[in-house]
Protein backbone atom coordinates (compact mmCIF):
# COMPACT_ATOMS: atom_id res chain seq x y z
CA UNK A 1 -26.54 70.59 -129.35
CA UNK A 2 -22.69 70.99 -129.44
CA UNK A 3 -22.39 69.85 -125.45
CA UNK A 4 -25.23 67.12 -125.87
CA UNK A 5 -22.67 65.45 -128.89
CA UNK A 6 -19.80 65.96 -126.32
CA UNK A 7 -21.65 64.08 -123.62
CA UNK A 8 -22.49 61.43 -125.69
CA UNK A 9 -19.17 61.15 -126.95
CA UNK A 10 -17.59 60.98 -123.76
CA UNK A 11 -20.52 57.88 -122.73
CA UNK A 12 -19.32 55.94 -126.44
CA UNK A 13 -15.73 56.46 -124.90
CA UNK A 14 -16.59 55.23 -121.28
CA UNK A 15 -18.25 52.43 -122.72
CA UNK A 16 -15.40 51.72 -124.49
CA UNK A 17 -12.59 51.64 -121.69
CA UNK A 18 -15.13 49.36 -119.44
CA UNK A 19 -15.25 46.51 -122.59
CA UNK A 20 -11.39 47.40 -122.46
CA UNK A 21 -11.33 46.33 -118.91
CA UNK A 22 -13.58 43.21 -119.15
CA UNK A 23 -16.52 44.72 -117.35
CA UNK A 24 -18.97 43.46 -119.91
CA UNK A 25 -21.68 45.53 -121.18
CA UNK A 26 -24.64 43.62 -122.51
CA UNK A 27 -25.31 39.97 -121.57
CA UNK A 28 -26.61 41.35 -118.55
CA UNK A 29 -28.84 38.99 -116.46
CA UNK A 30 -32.62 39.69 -117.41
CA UNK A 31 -31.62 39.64 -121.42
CA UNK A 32 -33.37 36.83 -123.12
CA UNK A 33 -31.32 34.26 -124.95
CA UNK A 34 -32.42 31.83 -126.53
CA UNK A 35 -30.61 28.93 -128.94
CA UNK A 36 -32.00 26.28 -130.97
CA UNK A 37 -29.91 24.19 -133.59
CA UNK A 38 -29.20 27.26 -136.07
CA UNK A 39 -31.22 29.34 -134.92
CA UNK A 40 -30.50 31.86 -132.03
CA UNK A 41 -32.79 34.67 -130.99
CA UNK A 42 -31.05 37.48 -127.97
CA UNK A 43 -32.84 40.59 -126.74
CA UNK A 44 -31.19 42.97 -124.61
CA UNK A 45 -33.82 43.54 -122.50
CA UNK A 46 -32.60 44.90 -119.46
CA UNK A 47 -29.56 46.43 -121.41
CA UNK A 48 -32.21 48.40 -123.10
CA UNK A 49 -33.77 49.51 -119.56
CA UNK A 50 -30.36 50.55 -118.38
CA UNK A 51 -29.55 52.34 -121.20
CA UNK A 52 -32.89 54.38 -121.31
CA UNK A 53 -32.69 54.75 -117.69
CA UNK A 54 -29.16 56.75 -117.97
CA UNK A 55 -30.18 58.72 -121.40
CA UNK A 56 -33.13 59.61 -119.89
CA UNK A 57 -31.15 61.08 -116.72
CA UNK A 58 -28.48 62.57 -118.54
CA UNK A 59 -30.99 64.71 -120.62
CA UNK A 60 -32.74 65.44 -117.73
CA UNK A 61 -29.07 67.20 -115.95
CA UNK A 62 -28.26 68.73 -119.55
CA UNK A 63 -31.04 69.60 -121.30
CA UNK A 64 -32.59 72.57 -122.23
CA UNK A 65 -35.38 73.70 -119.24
């Protein structure tokens, strides 16, 4: 548990430096957006993917077997 939290850290900290940088995380093409006078509706869908796509691998290299 105690390397899994250091991992994930570490991610939360890479994320961070790449917004830092201007690489832009979410907003990726494949997210729906959509606007309408006051109303605006966004789903991160293929933020979502990514992001399940690299937990998913990462718990595959450190987890328990």
């Amino acid at each position: 548990m105690g390397r899994l939290l250091i991992f994930i850290g570490l991610l939360i900290v890479a994320a961070g430096l790449l917004m830092t940088l201007g690489f832009p995380i979410g907003r990726l093409p494949g997210d729906i957006s959509f606007r309408r006078g006051n109303f605006s509706f966004y789903f991160p869908l293929t933020t979502s993917i990514l992001a399940s796509i690299i937990l998913t691998l990462l718990m595959m290299l450190f987890g328990r077997r």
